[in-house]
N, C-alpha and C. Protein backbone atom coordinates (compact mmCIF):
# COMPACT_ATOMS: atom_id res chain seq x y z
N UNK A 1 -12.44 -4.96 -11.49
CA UNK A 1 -12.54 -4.00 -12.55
C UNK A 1 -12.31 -4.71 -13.87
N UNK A 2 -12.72 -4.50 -14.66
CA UNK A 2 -12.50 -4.67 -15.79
C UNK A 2 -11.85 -4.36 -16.92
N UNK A 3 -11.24 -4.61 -17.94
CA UNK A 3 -10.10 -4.19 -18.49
C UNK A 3 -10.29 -4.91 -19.92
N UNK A 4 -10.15 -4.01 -21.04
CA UNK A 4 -10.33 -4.63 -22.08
C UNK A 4 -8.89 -5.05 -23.07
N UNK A 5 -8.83 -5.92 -23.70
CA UNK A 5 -7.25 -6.56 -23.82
C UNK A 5 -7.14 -5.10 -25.58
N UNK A 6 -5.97 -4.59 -25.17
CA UNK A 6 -5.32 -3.65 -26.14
C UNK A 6 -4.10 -3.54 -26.61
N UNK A 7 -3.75 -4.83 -26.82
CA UNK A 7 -2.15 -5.69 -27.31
C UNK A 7 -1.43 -4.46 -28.54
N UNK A 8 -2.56 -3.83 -29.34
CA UNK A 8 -1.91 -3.06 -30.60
C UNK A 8 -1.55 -1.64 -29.83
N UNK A 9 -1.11 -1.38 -28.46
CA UNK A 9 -0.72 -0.03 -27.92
C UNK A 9 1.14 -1.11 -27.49
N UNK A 10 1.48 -1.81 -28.11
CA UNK A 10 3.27 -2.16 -27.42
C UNK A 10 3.37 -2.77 -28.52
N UNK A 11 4.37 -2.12 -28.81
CA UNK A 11 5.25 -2.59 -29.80
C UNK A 11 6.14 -4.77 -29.63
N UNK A 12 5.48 -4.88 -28.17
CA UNK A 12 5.96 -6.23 -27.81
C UNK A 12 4.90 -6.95 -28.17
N UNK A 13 3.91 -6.20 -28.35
CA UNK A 13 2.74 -7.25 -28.42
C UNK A 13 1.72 -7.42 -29.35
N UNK A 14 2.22 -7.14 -30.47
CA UNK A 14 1.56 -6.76 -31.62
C UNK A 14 2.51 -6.94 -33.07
N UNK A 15 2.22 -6.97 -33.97
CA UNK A 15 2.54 -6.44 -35.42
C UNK A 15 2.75 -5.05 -35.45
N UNK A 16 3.51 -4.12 -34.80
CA UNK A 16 2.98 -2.83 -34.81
C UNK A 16 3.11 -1.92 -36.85
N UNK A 17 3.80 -3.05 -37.39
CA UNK A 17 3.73 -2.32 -38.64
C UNK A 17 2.40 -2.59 -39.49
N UNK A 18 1.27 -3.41 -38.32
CA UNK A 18 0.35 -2.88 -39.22
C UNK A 18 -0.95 -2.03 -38.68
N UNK A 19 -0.31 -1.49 -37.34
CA UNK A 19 -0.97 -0.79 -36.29
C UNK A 19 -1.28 0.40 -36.78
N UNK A 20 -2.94 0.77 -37.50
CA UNK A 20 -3.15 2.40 -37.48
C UNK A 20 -2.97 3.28 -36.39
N UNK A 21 -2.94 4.27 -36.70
CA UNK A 21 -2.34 5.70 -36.03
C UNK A 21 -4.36 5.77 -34.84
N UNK A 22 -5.41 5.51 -35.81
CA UNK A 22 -6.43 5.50 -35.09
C UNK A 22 -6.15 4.57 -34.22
N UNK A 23 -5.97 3.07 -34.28
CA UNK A 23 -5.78 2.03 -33.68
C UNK A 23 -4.90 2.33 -32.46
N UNK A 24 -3.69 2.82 -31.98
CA UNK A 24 -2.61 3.26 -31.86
C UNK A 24 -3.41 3.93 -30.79
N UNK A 25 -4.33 5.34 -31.11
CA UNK A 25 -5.16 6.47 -30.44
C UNK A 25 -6.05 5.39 -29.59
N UNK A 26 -6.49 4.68 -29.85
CA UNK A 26 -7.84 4.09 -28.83
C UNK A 26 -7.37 2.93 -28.07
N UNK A 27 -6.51 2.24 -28.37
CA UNK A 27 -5.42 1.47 -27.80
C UNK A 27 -5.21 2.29 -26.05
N UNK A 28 -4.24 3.33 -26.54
CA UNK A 28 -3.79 4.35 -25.60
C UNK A 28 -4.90 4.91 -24.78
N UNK A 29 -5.75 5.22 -25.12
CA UNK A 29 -6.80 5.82 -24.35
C UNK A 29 -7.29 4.44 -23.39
N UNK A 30 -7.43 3.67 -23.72
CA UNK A 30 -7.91 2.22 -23.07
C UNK A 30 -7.21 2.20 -21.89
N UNK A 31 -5.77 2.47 -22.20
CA UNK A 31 -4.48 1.84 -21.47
C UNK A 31 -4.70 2.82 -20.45
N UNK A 32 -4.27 4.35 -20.66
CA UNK A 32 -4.49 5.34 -19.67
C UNK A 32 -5.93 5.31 -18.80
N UNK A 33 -6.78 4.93 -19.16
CA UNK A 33 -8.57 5.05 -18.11
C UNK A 33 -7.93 3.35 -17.42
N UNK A 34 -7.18 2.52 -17.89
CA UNK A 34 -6.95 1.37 -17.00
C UNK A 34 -6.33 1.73 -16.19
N UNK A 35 -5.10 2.22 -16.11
CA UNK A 35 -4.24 3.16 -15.15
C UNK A 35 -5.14 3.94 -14.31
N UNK A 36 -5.93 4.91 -14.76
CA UNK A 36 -7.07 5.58 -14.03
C UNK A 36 -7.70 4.53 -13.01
N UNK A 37 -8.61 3.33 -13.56
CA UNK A 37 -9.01 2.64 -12.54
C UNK A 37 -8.28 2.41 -11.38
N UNK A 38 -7.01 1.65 -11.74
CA UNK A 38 -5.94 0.62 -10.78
C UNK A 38 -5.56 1.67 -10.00
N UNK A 39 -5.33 3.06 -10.07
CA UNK A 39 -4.89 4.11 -9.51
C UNK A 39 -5.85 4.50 -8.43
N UNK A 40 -7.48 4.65 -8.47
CA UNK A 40 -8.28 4.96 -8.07
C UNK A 40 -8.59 3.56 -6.91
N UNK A 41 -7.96 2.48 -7.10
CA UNK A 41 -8.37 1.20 -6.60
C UNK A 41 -7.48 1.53 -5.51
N UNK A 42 -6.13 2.17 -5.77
CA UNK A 42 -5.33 2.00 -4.11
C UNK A 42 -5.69 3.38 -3.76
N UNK A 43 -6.62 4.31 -4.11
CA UNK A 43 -6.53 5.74 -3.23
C UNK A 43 -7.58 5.16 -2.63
N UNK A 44 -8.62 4.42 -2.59
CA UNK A 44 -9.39 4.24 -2.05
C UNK A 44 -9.27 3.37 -0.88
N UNK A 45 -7.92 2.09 -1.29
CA UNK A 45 -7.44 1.76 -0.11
C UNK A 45 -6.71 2.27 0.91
N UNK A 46 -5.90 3.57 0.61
CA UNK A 46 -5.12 4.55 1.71
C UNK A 46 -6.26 5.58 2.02
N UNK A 47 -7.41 5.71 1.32
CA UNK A 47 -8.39 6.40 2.24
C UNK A 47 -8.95 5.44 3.34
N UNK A 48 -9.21 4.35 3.03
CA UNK A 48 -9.56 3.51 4.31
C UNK A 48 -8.40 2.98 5.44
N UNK A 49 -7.31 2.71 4.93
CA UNK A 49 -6.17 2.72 5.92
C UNK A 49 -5.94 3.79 6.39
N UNK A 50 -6.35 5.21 6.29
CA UNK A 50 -5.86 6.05 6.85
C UNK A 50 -7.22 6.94 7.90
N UNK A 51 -8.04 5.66 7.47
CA UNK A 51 -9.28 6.03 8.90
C UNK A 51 -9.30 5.12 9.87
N UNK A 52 -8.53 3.84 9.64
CA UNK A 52 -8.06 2.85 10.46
C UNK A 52 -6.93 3.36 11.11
N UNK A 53 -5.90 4.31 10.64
CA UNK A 53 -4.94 4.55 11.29
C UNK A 53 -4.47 4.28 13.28
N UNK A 54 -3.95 3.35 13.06
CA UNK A 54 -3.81 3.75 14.94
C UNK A 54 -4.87 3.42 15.61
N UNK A 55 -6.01 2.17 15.10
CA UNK A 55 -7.43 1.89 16.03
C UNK A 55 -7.52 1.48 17.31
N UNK A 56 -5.88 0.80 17.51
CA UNK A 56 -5.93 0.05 18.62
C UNK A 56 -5.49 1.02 19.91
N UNK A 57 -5.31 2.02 19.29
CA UNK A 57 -4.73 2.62 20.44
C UNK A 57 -6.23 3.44 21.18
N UNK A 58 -6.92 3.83 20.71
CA UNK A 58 -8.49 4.29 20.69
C UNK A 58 -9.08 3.10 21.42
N UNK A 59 -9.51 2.10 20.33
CA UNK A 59 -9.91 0.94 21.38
C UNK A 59 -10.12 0.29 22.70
N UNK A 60 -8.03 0.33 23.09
CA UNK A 60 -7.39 0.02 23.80
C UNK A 60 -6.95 1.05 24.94
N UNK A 61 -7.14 2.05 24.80
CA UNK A 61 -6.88 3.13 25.78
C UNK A 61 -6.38 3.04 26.60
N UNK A 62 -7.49 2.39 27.79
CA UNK A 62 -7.01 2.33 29.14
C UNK A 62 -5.90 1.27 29.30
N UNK A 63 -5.48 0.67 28.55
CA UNK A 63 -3.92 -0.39 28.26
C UNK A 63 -3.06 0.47 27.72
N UNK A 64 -3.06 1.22 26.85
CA UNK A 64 -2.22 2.14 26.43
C UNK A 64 -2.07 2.81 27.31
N UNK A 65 -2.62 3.55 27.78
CA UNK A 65 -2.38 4.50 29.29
C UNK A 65 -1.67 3.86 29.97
N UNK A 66 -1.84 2.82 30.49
CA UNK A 66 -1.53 2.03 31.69
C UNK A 66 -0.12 2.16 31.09
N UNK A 67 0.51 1.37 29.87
CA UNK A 67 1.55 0.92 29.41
C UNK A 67 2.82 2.52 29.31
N UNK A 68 1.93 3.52 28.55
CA UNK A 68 2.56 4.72 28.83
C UNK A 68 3.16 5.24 29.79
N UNK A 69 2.26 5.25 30.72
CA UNK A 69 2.61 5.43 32.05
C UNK A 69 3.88 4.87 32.85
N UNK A 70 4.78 3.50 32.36
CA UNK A 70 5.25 3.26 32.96
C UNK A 70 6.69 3.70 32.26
N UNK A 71 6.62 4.76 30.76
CA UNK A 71 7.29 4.66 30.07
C UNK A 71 7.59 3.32 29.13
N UNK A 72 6.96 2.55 29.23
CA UNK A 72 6.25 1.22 28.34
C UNK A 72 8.01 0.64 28.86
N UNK A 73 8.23 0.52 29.85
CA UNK A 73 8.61 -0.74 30.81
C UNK A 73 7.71 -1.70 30.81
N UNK A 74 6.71 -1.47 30.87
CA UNK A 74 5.49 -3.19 30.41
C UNK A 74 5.24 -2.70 28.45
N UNK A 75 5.33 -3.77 28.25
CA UNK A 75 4.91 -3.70 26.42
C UNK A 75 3.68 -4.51 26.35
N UNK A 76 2.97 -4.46 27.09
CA UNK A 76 1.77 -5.75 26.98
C UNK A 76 1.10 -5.04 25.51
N UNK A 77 0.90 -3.97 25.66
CA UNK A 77 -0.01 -2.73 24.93
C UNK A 77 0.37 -2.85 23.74
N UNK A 78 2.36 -2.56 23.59
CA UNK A 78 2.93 -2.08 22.52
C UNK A 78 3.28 -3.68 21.93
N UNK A 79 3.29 -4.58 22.23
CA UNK A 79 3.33 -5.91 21.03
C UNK A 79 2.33 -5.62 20.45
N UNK A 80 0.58 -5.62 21.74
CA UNK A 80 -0.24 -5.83 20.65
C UNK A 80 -0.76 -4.77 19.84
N UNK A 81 -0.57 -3.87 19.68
CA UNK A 81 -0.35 -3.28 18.90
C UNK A 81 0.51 -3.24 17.41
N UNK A 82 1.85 -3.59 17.61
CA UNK A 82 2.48 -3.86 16.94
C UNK A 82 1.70 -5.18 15.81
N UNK A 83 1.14 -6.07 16.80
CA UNK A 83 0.35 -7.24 15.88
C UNK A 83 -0.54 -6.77 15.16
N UNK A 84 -1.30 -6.22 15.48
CA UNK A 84 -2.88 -6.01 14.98
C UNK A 84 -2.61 -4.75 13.82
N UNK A 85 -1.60 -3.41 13.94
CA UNK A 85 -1.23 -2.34 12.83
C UNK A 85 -0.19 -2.99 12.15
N UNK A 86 -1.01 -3.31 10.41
CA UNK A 86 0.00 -3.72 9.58
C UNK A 86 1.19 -2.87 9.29
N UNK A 87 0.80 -1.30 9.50
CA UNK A 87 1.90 -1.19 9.38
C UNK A 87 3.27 -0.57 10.41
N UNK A 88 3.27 -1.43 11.39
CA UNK A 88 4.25 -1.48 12.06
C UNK A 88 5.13 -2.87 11.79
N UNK A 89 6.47 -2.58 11.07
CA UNK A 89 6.66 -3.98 10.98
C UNK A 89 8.76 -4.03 10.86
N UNK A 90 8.69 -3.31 11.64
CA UNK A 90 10.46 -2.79 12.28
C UNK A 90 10.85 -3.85 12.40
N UNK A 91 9.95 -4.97 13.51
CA UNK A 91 10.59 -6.22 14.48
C UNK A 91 9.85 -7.28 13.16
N UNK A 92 10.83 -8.47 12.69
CA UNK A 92 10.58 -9.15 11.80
C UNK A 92 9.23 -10.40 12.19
N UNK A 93 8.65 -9.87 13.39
CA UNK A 93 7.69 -11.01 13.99
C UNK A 93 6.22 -10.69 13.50
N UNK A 94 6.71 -9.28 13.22
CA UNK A 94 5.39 -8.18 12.92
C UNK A 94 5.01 -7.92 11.61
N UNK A 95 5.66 -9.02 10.36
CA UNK A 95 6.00 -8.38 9.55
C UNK A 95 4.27 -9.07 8.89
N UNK A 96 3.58 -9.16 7.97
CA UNK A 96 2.75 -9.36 8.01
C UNK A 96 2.89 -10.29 6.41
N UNK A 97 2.69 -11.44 6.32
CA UNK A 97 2.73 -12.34 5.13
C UNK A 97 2.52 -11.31 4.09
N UNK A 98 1.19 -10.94 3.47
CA UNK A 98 0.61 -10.06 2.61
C UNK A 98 1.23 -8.91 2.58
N UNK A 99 2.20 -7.99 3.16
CA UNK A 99 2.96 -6.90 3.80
C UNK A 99 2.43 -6.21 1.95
N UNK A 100 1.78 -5.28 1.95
CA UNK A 100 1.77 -4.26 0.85
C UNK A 100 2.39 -2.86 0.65
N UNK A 101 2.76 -2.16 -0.15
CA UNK A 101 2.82 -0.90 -0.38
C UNK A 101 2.26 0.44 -0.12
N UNK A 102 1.28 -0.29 0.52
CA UNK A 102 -0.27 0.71 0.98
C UNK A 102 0.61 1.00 2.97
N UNK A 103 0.72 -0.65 3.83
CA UNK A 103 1.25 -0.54 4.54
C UNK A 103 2.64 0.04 4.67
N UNK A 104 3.47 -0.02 3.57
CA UNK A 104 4.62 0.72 3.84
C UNK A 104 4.65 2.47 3.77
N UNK A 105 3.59 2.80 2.79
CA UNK A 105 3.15 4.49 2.86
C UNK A 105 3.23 4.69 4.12
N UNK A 106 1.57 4.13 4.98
CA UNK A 106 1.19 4.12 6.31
C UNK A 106 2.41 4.43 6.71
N UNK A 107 3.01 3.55 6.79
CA UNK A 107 4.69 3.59 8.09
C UNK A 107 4.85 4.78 8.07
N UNK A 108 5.94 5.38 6.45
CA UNK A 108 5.94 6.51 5.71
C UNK A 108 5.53 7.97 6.86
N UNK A 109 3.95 7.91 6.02
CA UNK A 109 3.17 9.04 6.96
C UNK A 109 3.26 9.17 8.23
N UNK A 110 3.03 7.83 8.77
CA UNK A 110 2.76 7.57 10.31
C UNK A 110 4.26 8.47 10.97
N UNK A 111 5.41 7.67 10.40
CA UNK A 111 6.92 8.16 11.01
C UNK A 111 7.22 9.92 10.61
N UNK A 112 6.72 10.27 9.90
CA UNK A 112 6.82 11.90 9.47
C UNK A 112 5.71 12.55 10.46
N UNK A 113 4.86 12.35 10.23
CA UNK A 113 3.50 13.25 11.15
C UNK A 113 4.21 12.74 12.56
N UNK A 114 4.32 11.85 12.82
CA UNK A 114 4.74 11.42 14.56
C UNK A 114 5.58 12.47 14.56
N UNK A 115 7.04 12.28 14.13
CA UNK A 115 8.28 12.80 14.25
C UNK A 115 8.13 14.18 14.11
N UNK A 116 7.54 14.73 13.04
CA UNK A 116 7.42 16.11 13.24
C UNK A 116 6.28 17.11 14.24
N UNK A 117 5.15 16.08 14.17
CA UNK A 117 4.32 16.71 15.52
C UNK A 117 5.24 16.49 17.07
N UNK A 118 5.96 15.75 17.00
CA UNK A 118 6.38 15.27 18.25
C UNK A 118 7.79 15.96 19.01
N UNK A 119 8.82 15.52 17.75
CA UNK A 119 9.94 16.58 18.62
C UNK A 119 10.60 17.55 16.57
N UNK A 120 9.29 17.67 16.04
CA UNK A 120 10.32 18.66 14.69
C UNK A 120 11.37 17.80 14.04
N UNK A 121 11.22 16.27 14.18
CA UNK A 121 12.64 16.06 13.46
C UNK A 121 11.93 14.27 12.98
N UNK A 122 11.96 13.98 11.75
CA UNK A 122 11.31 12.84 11.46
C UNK A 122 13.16 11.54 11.43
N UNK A 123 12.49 10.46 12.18
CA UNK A 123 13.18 9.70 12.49
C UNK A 123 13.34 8.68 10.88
N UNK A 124 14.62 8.43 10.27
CA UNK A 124 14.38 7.47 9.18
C UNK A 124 14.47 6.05 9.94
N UNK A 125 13.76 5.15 9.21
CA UNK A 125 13.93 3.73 9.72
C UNK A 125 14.02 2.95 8.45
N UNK A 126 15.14 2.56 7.83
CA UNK A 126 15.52 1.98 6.42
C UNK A 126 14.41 0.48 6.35
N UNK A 127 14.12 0.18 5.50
CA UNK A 127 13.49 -0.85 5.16
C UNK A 127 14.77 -1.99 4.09
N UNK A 128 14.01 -2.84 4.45
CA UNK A 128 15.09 -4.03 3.80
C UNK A 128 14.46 -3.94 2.28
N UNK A 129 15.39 -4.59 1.19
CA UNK A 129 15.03 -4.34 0.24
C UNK A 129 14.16 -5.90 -0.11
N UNK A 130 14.63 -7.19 0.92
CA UNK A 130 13.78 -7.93 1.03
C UNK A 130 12.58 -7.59 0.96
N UNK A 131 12.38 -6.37 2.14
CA UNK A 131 11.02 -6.34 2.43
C UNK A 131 9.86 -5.60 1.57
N UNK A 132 10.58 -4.54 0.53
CA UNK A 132 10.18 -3.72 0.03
C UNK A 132 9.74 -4.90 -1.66
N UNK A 133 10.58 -5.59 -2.03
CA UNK A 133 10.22 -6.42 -2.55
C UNK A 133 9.15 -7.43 -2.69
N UNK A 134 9.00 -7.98 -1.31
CA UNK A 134 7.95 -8.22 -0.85
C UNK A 134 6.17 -7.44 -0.99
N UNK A 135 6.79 -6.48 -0.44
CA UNK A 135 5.59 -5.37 -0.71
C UNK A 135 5.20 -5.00 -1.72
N UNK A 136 5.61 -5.25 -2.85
CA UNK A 136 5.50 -4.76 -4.31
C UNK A 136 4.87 -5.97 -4.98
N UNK A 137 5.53 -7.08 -4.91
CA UNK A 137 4.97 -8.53 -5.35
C UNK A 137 3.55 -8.05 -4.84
N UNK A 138 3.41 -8.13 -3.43
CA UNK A 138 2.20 -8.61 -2.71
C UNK A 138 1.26 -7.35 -3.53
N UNK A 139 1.53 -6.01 -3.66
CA UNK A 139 0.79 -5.00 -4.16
C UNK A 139 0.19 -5.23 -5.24
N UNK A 140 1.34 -5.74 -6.32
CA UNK A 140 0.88 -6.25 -7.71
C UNK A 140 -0.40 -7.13 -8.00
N UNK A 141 -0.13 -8.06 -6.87
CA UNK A 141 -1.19 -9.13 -6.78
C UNK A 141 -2.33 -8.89 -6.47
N UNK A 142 -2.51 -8.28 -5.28
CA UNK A 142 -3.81 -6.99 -5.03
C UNK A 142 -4.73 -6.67 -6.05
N UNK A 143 -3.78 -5.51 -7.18
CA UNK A 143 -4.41 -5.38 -8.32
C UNK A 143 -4.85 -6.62 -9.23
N UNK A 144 -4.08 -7.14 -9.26
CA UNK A 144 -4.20 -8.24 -9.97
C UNK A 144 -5.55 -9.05 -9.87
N UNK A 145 -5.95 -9.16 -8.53
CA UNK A 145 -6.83 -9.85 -8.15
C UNK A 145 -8.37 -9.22 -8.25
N UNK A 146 -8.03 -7.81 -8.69
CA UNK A 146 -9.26 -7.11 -8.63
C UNK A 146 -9.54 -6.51 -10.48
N UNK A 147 -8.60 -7.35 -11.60
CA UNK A 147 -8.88 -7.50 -12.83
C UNK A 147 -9.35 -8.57 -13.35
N UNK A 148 -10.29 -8.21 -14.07
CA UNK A 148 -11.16 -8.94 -15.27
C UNK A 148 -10.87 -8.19 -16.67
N UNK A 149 -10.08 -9.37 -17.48
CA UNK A 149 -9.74 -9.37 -18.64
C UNK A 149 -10.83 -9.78 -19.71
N UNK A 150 -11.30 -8.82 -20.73
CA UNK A 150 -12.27 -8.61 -21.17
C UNK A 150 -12.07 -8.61 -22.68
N UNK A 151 -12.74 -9.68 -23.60
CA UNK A 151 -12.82 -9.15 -25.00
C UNK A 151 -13.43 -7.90 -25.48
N UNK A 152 -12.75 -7.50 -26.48
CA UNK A 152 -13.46 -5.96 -26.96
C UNK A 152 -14.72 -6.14 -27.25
């Protein structure tokens, strides 16, 4: 996406005492439709993570069955699973280099809809602040990677 540079909307980044009130107005408008984009850039990624949701278990069926069945006394199913859905990432083996904010929603949703379709009561599972850190860096960068800085 593209993004046009509007330094006279922050007072950090500008002269603002010689910033018109018009200047000031179109600045801001710039800034807010950039927000608009970057905003529209991750709904579009939790619309596609959330049609991926859970593929392997679809896929994988007749292993999931199998594994269910025994009360998942065999985990053959549930590692790989655990590998392949970024966002399962409880056990630190699972955790995924790139680990984003998009995957920690997933968890989010995933642990509320489970918990409450399942027994009415959503289970919390605390996240490290390592990890959440992590996820935010890595998110930033995301965007980051999908801007083009643009003369007016």
């Amino acid at each position: 996406m593209k993004i046009k540079k509007s330094s006279c909307a922050d007072t950090r980044t500008c002269d603002y005492s010689k910033v018109t009130k018009e200047e000031l107005l179109k600045n801001s408008k710039m800034h807010i439709d950039d927000v608009m984009y970057g905003m529209l850039f991750f709904v579009e990624m939790l619309r596609k993570c959330s049609g991926l949701h859970d593929w392997s278990k679809i896929i994988n069926i007749d292993m999931f069955h199998a594994d269910f069945k025994t009360g998942f006394k065999d985990t053959t199913w549930w590692e790989m699973h655990q590998m392949q859905e970024r966002h399962h990432f409880n056990d630190p083996k699972y955790i995924q280099d790139d680990i984003n904010l998009i995957d920690v929603i997933e968890q989010i949703v995933d642990g509320v809809m489970a918990g409450m379709a399942r027994s009415g009561k959503y289970r919390f599972e605390p996240l490290s602040n390592e990890l959440l850190q992590k996820a935010y860096m890595n998110t930033a960068k995301l965007l980051l990677e999908q801007i083009e800085l643009v003369d007016e």
